[in-house]
C-alpha atoms as a PDB file:
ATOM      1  CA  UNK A   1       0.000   0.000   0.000  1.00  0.00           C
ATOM      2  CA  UNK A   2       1.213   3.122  -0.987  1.00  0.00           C
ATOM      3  CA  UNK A   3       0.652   5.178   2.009  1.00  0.00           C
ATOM      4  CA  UNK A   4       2.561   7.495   3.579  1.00  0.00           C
ATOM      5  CA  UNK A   5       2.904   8.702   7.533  1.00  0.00           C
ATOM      6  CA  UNK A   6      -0.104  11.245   7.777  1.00  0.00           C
ATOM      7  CA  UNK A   7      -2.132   8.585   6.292  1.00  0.00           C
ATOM      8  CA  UNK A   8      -2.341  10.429   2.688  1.00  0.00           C
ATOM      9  CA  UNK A   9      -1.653   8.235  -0.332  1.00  0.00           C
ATOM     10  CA  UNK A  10       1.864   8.519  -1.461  1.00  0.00           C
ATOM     11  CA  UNK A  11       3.324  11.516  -4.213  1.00  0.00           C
ATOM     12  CA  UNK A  12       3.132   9.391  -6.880  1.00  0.00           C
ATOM     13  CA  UNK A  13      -1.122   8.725  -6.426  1.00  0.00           C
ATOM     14  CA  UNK A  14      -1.568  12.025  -5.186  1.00  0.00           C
ATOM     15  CA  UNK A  15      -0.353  13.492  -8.440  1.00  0.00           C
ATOM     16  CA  UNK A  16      -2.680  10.912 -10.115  1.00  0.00           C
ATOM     17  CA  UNK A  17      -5.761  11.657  -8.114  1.00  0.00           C
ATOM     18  CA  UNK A  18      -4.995  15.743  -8.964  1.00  0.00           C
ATOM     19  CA  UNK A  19      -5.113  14.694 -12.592  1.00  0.00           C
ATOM     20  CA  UNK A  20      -8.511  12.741 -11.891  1.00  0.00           C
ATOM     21  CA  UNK A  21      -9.756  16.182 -10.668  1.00  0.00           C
ATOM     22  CA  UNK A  22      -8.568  18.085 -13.486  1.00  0.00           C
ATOM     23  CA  UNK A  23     -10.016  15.613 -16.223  1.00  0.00           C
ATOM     24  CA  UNK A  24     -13.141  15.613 -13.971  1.00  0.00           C
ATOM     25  CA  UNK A  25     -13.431  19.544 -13.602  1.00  0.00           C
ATOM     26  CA  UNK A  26     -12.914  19.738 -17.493  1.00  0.00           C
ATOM     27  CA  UNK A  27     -15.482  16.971 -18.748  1.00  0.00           C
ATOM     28  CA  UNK A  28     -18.524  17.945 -16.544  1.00  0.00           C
ATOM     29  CA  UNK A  29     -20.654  17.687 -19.513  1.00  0.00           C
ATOM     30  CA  UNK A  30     -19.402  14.092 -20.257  1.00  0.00           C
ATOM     31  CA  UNK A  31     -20.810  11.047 -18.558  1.00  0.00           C
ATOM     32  CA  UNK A  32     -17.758   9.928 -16.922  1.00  0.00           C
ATOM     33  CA  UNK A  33     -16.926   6.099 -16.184  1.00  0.00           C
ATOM     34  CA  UNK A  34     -15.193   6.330 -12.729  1.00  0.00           C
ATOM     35  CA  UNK A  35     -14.357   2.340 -13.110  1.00  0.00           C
ATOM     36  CA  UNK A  36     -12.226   3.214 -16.506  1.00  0.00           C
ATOM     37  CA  UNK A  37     -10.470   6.111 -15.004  1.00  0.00           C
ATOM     38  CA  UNK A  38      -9.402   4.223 -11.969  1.00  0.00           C
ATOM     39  CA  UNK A  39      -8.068   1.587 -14.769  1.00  0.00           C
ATOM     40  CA  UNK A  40      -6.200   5.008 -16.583  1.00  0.00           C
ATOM     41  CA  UNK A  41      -4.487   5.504 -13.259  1.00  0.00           C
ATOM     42  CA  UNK A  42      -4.085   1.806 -13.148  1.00  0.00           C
ATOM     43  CA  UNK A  43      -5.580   1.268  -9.592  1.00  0.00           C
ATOM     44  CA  UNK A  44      -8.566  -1.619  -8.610  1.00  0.00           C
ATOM     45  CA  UNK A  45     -11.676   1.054  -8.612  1.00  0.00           C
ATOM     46  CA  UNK A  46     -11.977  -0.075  -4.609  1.00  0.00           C
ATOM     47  CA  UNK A  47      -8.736   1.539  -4.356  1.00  0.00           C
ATOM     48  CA  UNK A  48      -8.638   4.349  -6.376  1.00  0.00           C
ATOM     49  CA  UNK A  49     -11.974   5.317  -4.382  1.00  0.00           C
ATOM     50  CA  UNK A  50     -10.376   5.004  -1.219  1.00  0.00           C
ATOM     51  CA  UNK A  51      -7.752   6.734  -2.184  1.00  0.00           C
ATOM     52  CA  UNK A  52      -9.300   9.468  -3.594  1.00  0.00           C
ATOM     53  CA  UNK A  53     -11.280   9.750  -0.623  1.00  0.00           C
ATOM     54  CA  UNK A  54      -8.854   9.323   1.373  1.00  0.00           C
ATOM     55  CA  UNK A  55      -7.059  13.340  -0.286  1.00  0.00           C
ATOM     56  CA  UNK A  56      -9.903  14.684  -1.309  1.00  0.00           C
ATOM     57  CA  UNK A  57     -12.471  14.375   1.820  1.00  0.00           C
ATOM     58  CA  UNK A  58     -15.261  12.657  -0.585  1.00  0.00           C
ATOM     59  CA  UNK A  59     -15.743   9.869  -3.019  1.00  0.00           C
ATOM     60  CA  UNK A  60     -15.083  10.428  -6.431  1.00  0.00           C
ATOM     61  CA  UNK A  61     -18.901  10.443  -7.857  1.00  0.00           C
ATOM     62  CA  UNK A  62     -20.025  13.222  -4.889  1.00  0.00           C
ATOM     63  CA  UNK A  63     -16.906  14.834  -6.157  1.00  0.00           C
ATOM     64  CA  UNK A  64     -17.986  15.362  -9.208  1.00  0.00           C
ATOM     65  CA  UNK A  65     -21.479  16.143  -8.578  1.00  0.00           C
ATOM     66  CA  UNK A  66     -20.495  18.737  -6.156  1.00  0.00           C
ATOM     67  CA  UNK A  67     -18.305  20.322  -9.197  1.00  0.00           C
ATOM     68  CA  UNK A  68     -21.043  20.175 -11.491  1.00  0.00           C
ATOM     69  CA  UNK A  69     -23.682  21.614  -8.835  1.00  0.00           C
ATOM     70  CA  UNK A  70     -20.755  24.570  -8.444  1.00  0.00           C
ATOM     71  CA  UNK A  71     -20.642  25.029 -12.009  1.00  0.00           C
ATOM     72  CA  UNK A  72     -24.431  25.440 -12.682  1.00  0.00           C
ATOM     73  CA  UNK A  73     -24.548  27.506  -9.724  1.00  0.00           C
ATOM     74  CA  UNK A  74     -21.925  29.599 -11.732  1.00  0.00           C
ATOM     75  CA  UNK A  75     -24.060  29.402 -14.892  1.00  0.00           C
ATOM     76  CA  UNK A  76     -27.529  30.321 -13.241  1.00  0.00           C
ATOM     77  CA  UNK A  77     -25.557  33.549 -11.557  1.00  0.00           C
ATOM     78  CA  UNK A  78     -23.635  34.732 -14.860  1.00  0.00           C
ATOM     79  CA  UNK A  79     -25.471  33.912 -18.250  1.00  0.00           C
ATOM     80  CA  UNK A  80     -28.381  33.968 -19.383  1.00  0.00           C
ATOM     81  CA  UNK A  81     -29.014  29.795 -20.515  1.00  0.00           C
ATOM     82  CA  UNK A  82     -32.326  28.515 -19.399  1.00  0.00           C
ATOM     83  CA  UNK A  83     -32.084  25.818 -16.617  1.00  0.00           C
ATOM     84  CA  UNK A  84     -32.366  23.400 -19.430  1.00  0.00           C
ATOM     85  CA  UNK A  85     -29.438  24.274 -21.309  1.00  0.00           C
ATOM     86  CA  UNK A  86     -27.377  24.608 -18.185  1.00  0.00           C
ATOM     87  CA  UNK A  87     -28.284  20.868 -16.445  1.00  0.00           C
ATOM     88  CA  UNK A  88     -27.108  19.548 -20.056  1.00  0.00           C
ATOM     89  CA  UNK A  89     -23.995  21.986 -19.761  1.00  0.00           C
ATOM     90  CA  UNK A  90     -23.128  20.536 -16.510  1.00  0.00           C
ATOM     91  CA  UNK A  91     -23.666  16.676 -17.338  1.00  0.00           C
ATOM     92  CA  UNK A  92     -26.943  16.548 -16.135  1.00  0.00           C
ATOM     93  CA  UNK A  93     -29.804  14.285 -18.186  1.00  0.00           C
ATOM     94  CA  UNK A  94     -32.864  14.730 -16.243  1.00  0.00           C
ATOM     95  CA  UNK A  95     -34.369  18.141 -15.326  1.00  0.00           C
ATOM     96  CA  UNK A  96     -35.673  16.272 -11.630  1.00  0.00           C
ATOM     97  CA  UNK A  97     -32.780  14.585 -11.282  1.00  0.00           C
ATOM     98  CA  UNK A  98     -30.671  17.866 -11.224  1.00  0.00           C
ATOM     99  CA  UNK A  99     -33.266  19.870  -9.631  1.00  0.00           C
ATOM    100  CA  UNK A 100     -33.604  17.635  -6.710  1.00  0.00           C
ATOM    101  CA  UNK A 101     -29.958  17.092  -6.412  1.00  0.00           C
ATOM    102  CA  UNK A 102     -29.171  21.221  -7.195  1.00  0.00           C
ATOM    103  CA  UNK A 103     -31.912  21.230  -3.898  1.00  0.00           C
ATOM    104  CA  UNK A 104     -29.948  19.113  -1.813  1.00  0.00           C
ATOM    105  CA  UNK A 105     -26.675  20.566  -2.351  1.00  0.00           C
ATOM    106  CA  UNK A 106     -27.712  24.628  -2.552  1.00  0.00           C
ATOM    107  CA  UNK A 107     -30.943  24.315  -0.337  1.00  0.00           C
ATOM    108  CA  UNK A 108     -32.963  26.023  -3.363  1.00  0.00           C
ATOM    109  CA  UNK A 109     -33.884  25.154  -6.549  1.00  0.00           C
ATOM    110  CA  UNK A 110     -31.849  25.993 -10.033  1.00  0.00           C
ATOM    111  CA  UNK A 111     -35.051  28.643 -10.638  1.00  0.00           C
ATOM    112  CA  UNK A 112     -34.845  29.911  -6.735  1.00  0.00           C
ATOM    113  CA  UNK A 113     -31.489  30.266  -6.934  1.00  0.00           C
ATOM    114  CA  UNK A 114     -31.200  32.482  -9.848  1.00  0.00           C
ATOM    115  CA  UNK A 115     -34.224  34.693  -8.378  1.00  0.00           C
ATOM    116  CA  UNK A 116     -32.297  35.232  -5.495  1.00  0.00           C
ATOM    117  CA  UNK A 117     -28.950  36.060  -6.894  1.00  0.00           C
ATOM    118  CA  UNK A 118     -30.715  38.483  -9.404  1.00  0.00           C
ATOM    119  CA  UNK A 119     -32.452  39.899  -6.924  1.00  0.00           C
ATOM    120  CA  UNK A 120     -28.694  40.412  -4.793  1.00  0.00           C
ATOM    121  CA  UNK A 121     -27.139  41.699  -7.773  1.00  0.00           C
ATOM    122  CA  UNK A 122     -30.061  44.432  -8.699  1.00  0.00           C
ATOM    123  CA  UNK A 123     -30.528  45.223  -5.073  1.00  0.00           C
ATOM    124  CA  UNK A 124     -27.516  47.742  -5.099  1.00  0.00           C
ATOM    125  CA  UNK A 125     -26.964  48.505  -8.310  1.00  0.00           C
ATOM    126  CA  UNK A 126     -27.532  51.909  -8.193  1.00  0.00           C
ATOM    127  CA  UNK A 127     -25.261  54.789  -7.160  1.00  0.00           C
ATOM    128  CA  UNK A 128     -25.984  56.642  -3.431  1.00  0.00           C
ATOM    129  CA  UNK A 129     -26.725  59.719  -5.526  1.00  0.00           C
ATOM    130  CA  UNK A 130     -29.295  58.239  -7.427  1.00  0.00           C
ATOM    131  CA  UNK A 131     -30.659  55.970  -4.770  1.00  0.00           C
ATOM    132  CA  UNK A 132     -32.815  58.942  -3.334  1.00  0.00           C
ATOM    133  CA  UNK A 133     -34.546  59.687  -6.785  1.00  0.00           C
ATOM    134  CA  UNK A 134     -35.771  55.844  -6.605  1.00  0.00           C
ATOM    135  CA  UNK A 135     -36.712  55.509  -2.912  1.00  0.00           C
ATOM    136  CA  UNK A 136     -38.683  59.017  -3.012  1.00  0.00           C
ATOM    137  CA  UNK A 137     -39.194  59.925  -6.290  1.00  0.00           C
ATOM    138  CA  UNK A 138     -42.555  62.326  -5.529  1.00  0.00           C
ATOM    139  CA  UNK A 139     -39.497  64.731  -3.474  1.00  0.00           C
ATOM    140  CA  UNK A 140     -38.171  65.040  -6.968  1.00  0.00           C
ATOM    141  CA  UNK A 141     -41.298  65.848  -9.161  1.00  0.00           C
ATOM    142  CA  UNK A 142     -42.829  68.222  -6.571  1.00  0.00           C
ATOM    143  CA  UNK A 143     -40.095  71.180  -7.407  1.00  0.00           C
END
């Protein structure tokens, strides 16, 4: 076993597990066979998930569903892609299925979420001079 003192897998699979994470991060919108990558980085797939888990705190499918939650989340805040364009963006097949899993992990849904960080965005997007003109305009229209 390739194990070293603190209990973290050795350099050699640690630099294999980062490039696991960097093929994962860059093919969200693949379905991804964690069985054949654990045979790419030529490890038993009970190993390779242990290991993995082992450096990176979670298994390797949560792993990548947490990247591809953190991606949509990205893609519901900056663009303008229905929630149907982004769950196929992200990997996703089944609008449930990613709603219900985009609920678990963000406490919202896809459609609440974007609500609420329009709303956070829009909420101070004007300057303090101009802020008085929108919270009283009748002051202004009086003179």
């Amino acid at each position: 076993m390739t194990v070293i003192a603190d209990g973290l897998p050795s350099p050699h699979l640690q630099r294999k597990i980062h490039e696991v994470q960097l093929f994962l991060a860059q093919n969200l919108s693949h379905d991804v066979d964690l069985n054949a990558i654990a045979a790419h980085a030529s490890l038993s797939p009970y190993y390779f998930t242990r290991q993995f888990t082992a450096l990176v705190g979670m298994p390797p499918y949560r792993y990548l569903i947490s990247l591809r939650i953190a991606r949509a989340a990205h893609l519901l805040r900056e663009s303008d892609l229905t929630v149907t364009q982004i769950l196929h963006r992200v990997g996703f097949h089944s609008p449930s299925h990613f709603t219900t899993t985009f609920r678990r992990h963000m406490g919202m849904s896809p459609t609440d979420y974007r609500r609420r960080t329009d709303f956070e965005q829009n909420a101070n997007r004007f300057s303090r001079a101009i802020d008085p003109l929108i919270h009283q305009p009748e002051h202004r229209l009086s003179r």
